[in-house]
Protein backbone atom coordinates (compact mmCIF):
# COMPACT_ATOMS: atom_id res chain seq x y z
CA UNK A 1 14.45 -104.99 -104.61
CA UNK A 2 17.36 -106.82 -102.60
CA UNK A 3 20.66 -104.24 -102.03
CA UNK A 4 23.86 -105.88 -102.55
CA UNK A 5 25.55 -107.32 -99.30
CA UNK A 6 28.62 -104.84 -100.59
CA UNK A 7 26.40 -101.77 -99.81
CA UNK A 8 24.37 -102.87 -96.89
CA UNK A 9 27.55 -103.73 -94.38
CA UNK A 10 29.74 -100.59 -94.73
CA UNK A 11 26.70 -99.16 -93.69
CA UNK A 12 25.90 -100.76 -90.98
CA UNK A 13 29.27 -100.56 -89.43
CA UNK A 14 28.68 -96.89 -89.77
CA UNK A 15 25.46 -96.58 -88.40
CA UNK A 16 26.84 -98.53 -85.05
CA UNK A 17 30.12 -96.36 -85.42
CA UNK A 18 28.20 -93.48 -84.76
CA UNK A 19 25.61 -95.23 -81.83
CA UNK A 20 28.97 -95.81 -79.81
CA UNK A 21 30.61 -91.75 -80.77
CA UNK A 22 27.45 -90.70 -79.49
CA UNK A 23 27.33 -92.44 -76.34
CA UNK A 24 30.88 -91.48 -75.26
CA UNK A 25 30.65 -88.98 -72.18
CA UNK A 26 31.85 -85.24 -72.62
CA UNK A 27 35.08 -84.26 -71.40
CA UNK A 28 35.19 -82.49 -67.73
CA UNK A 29 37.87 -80.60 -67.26
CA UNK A 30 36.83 -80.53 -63.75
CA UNK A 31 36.63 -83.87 -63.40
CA UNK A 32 39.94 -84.60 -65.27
CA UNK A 33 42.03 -82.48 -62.87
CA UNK A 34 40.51 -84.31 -59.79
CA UNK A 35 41.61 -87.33 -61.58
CA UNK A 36 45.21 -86.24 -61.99
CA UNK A 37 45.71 -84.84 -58.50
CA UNK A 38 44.16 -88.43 -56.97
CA UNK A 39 46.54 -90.08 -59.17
CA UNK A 40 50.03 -87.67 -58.10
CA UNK A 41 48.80 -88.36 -54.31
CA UNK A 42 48.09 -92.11 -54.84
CA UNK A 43 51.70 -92.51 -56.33
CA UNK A 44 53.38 -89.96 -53.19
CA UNK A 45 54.57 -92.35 -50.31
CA UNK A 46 54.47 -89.53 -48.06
CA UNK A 47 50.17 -89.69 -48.17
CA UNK A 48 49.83 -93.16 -48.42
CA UNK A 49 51.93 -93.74 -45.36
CA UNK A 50 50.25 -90.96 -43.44
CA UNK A 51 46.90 -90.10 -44.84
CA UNK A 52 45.70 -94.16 -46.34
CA UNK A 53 42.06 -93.65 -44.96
CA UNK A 54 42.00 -90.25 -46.38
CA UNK A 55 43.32 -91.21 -49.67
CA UNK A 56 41.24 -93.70 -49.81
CA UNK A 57 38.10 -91.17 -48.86
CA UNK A 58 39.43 -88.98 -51.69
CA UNK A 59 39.34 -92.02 -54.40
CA UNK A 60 35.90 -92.46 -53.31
CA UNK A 61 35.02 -88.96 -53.79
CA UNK A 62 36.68 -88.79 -57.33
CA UNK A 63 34.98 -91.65 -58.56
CA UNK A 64 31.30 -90.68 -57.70
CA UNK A 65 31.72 -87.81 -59.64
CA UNK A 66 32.87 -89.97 -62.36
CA UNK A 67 29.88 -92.18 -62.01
CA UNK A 68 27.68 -89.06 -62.09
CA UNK A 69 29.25 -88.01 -65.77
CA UNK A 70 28.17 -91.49 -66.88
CA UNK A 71 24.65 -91.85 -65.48
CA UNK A 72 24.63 -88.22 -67.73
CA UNK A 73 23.93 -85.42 -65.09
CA UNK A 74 24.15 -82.00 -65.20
CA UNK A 75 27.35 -80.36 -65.85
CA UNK A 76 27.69 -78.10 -62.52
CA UNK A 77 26.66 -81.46 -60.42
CA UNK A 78 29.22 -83.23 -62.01
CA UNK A 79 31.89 -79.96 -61.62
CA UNK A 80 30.69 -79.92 -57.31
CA UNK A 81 31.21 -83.88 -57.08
CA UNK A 82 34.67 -83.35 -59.10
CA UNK A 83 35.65 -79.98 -56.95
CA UNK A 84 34.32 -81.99 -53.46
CA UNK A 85 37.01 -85.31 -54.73
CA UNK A 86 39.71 -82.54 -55.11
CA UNK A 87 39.08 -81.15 -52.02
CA UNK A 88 38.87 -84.73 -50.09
CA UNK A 89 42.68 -85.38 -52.34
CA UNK A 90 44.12 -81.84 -50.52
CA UNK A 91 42.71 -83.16 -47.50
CA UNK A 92 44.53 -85.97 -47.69
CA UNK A 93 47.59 -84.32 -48.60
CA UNK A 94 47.27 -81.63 -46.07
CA UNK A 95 47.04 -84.29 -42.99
CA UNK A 96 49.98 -86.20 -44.38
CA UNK A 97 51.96 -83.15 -44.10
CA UNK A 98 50.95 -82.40 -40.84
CA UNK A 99 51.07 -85.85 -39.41
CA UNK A 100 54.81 -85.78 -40.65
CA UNK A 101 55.74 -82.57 -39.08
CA UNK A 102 53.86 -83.49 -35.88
CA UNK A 103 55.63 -87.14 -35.97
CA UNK A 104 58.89 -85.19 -36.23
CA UNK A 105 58.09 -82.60 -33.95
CA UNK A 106 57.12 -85.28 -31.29
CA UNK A 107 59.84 -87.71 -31.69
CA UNK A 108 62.48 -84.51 -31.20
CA UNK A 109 60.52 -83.36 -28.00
CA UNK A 110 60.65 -87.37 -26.87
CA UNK A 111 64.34 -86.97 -27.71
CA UNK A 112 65.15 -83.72 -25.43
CA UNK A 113 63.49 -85.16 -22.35
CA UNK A 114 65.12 -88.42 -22.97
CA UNK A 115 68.59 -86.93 -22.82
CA UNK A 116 67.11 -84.86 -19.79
CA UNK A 117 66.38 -87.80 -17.87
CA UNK A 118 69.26 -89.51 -18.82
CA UNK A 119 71.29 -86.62 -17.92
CA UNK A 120 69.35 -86.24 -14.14
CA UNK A 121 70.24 -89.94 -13.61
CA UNK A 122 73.87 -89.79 -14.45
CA UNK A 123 73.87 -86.65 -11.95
CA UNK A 124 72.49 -89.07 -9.02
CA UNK A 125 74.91 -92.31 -9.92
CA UNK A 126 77.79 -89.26 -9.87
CA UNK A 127 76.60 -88.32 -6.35
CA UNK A 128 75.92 -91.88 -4.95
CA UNK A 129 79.89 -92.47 -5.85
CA UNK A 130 80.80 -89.21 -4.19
CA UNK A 131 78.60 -90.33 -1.32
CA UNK A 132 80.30 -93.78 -0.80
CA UNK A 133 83.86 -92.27 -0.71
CA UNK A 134 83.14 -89.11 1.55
CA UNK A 135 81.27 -89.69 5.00
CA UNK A 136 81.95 -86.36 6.06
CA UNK A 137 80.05 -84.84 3.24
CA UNK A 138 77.14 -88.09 3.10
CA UNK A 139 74.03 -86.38 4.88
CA UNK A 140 74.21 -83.31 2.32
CA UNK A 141 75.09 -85.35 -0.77
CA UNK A 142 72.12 -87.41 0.28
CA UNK A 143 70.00 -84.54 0.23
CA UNK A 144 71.41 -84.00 -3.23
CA UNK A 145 71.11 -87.42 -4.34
CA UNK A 146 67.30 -87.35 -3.40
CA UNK A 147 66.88 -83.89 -5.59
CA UNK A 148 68.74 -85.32 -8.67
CA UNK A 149 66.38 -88.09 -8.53
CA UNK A 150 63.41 -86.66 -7.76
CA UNK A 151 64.13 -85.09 -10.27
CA UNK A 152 64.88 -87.95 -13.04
CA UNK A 153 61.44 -88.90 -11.39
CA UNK A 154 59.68 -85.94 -12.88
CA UNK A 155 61.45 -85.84 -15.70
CA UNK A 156 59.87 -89.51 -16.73
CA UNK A 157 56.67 -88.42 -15.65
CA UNK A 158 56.62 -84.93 -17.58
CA UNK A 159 58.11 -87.19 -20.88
CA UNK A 160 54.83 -89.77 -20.71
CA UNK A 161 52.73 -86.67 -20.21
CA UNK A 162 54.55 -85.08 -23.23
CA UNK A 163 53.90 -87.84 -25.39
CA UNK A 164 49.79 -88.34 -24.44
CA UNK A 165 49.42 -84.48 -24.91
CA UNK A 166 50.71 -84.88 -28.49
CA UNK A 167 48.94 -88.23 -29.24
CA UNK A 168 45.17 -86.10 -27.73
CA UNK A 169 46.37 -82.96 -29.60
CA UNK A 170 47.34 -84.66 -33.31
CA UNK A 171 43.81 -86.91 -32.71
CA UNK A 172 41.75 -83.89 -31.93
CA UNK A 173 42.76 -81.61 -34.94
CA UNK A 174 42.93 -84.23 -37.36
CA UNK A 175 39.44 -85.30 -36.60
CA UNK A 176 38.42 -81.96 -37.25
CA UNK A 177 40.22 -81.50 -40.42
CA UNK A 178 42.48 -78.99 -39.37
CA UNK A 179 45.63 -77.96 -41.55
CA UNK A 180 48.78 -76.25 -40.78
CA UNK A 181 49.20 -72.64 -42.46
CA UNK A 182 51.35 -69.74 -41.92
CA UNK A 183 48.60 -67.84 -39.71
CA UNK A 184 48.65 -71.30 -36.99
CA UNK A 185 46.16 -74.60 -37.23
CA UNK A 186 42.59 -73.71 -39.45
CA UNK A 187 39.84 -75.15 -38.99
CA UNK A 188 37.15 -74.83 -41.98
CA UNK A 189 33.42 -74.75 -41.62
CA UNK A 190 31.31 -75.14 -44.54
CA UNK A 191 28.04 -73.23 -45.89
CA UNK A 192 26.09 -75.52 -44.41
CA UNK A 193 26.07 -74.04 -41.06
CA UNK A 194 23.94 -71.60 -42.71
CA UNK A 195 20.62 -70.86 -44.96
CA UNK A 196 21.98 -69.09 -48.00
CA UNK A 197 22.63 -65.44 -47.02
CA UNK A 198 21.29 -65.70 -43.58
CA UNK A 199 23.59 -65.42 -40.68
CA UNK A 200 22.20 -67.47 -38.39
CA UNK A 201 23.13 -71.22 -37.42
CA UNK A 202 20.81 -74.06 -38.97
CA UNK A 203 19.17 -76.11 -36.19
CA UNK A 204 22.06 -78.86 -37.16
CA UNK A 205 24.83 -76.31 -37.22
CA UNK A 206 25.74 -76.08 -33.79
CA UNK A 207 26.24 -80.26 -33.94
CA UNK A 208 29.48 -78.95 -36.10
CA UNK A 209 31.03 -77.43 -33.14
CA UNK A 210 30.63 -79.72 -30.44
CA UNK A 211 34.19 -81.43 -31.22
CA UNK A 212 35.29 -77.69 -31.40
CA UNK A 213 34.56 -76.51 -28.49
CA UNK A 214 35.55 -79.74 -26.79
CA UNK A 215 39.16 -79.37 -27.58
CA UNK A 216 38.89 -75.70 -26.41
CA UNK A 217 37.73 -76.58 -23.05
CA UNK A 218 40.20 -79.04 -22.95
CA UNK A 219 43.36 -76.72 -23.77
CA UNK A 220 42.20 -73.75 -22.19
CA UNK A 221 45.29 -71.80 -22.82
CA UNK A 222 44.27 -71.79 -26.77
CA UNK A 223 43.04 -69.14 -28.09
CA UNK A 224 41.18 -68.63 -31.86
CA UNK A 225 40.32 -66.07 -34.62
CA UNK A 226 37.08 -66.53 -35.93
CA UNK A 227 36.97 -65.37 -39.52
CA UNK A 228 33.33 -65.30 -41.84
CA UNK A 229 33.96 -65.12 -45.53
CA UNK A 230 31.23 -64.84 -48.26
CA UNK A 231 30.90 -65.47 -52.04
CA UNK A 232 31.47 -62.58 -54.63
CA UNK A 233 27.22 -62.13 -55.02
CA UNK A 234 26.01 -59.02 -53.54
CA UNK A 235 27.49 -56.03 -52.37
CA UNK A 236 30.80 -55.51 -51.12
CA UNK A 237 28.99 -53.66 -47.83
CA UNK A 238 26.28 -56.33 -47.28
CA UNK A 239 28.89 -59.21 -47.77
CA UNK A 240 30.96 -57.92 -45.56
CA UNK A 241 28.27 -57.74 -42.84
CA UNK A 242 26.99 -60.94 -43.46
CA UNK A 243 30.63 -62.20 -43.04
CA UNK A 244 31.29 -60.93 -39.73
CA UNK A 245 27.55 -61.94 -38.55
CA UNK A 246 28.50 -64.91 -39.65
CA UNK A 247 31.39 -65.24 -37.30
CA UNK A 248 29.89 -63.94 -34.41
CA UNK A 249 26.89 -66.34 -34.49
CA UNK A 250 29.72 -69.05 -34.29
CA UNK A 251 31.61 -67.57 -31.35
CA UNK A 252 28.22 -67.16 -29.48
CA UNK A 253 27.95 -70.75 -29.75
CA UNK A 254 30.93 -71.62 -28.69
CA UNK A 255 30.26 -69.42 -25.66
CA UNK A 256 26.82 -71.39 -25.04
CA UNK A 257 29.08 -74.43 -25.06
CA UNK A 258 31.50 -73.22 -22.30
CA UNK A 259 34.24 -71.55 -24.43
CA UNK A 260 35.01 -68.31 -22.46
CA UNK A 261 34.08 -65.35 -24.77
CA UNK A 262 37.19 -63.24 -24.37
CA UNK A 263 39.33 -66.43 -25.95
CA UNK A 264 37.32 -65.63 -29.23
CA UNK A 265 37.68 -62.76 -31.35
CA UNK A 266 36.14 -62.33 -34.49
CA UNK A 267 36.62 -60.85 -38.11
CA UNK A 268 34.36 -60.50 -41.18
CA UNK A 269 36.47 -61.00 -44.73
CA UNK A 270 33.30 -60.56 -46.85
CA UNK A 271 34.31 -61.93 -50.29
CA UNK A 272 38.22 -60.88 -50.07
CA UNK A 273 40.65 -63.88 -49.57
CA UNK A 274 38.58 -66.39 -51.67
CA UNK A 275 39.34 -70.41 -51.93
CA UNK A 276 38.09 -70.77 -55.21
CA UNK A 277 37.03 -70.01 -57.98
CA UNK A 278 33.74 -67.56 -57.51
CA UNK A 279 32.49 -68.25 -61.00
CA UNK A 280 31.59 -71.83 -60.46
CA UNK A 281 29.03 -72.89 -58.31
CA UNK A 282 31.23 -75.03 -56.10
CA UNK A 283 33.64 -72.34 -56.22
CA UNK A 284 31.16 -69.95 -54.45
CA UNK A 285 29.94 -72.38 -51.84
CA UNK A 286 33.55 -73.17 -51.26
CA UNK A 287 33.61 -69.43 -50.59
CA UNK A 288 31.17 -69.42 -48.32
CA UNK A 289 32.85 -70.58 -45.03
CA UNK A 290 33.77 -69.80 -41.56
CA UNK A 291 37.39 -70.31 -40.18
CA UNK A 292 38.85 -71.31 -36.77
CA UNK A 293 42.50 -70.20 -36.82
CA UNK A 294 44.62 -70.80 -34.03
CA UNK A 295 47.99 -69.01 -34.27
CA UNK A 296 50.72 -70.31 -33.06
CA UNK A 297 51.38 -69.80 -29.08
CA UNK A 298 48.93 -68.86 -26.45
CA UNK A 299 49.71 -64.63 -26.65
CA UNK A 300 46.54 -62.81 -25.94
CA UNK A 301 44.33 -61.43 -28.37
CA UNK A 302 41.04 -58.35 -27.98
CA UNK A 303 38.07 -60.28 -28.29
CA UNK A 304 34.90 -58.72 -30.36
């Protein structure tokens, strides 16, 4: 028996109607809010001036975890890849910020030794006309002529060293990711230094601090806090000593790497102070980290 063509059209267009419905990806609201941060950052001059290879890092980041929704994965991969394309967007924020205040901070040290040296020289053209008008007084006004500028002298050298020391110092944090809080520079390490719940360094871990410990040789006047942290599984007492076991496995390696021990000290937080979340499971591994602080000045600390 034929159907009528009447009937058999309306439902086919419903049969494909629902084919597409059902092929339309779930909502992430994880995934939705790494979106909408990428976006405010992309449309922020400040971060695309400063941070464009970062940015660009971060769009990368935000759009594999979109991919991943598609090719249908598991919810809490898709909610890591979205958390690890926020984190890459703060990044990039975070060294824009820094870059600015450094770029600021750099151009009004340039500034003072500029109006130093400028200052020195108009000293020694003053004395070379006091010179030329008063013999009686020329052999000690040449004395003071040669002061003022060997002095301008040192002040050009001291402003070229000024500017490389900034250029190394700005180079060396941002390649380690470091961000400007309240407490000084932080540097954060990730879980993977570790097995889960284990204290000491993977075979690979110690690769993680070779840039570290490089810029501490280099600047030996700094000195750092080395803080463990932990997730929110467990007890409060065994977190806590996994935390600071934690911490001192990474200031022994420093030491192995020529950091002297008593510019370390160490702290365990166990789960307190948490960067996320602790009931995702990105949250927790976010949680799981060591951090390099380096407060502001070179005052002496007790080392653990």
């Amino acid at each position: 028996m034929k159907h009528p063509t009447f009937l058999v059209l309306p439902v086919a267009l419903a049969a494909l109607t629902f084919a597409a419905c059902t092929t339309l990806p779930e909502r992430n609201l994880a995934l939705d809010q790494a979106r909408s941060r990428l976006d405010a950052a992309q449309s922020d001059p400040l971060v695309t001036l400063h941070a464009g290879e970062e940015l660009t890092r971060a769009g990368s980041a935000v759009q594999l975890a979109a991919q991943a929704q598609l090719d249908g994965r598991s919810r809490d991969e898709v909610d890591h890849l979205a958390y690890l394309g926020e984190r890459q967007v703060t990044v990039a924020r975070e060294t824009a910020d820094s870059r600015a205040a450094q770029a600021i901070t750099a151009s009004a040290s340039a500034e003072r030794e500029r109006l130093l040296v400028t200052r020195r020289e108009q000293e020694a053209q003053a004395l070379r006309r006091q010179l030329a008008t008063s013999e009686q007084l020329g052999l000690q006004q040449g004395a003071e002529l040669a002061r003022a500028e060997r002095d301008a002298s040192q002040g050009r050298a001291e402003l070229a060293r000024s500017d490389a020391r900034v250029d190394v110092l700005e180079q060396q944090l941002l390649a380690m990711d470091a961000r400007r809080t309240e407490r000084g520079m932080v540097v954060t390490l990730g879980d993977m230094l570790f097995d889960s719940g284990q204290s000491r360094l993977q075979a690979g871990g110690a690769h993680s601090l070779v840039k570290l410990a490089e810029f501490m040789r280099s600047r030996p006047q700094r000195r750092a806090v080395i803080e463990g942290y932990t997730d929110d599984l467990g007890d409060d007492a065994g977190n806590q000593m996994l935390s600071d076991r934690r911490a001192r496995s990474v200031k022994a390696a420093l030491v192995d790497m020529g950091v002297a021990a008593d510019r370390l000290s160490t702290f365990g937080h166990g789960a307190r102070n948490p960067a996320a979340s602790n009931d995702t499971v990105a949250g927790r591994q976010a949680n799981r980290r060591v951090e390099i602080v380096f407060p502001p000045g070179a005052g002496s600390m007790p080392a653990r």
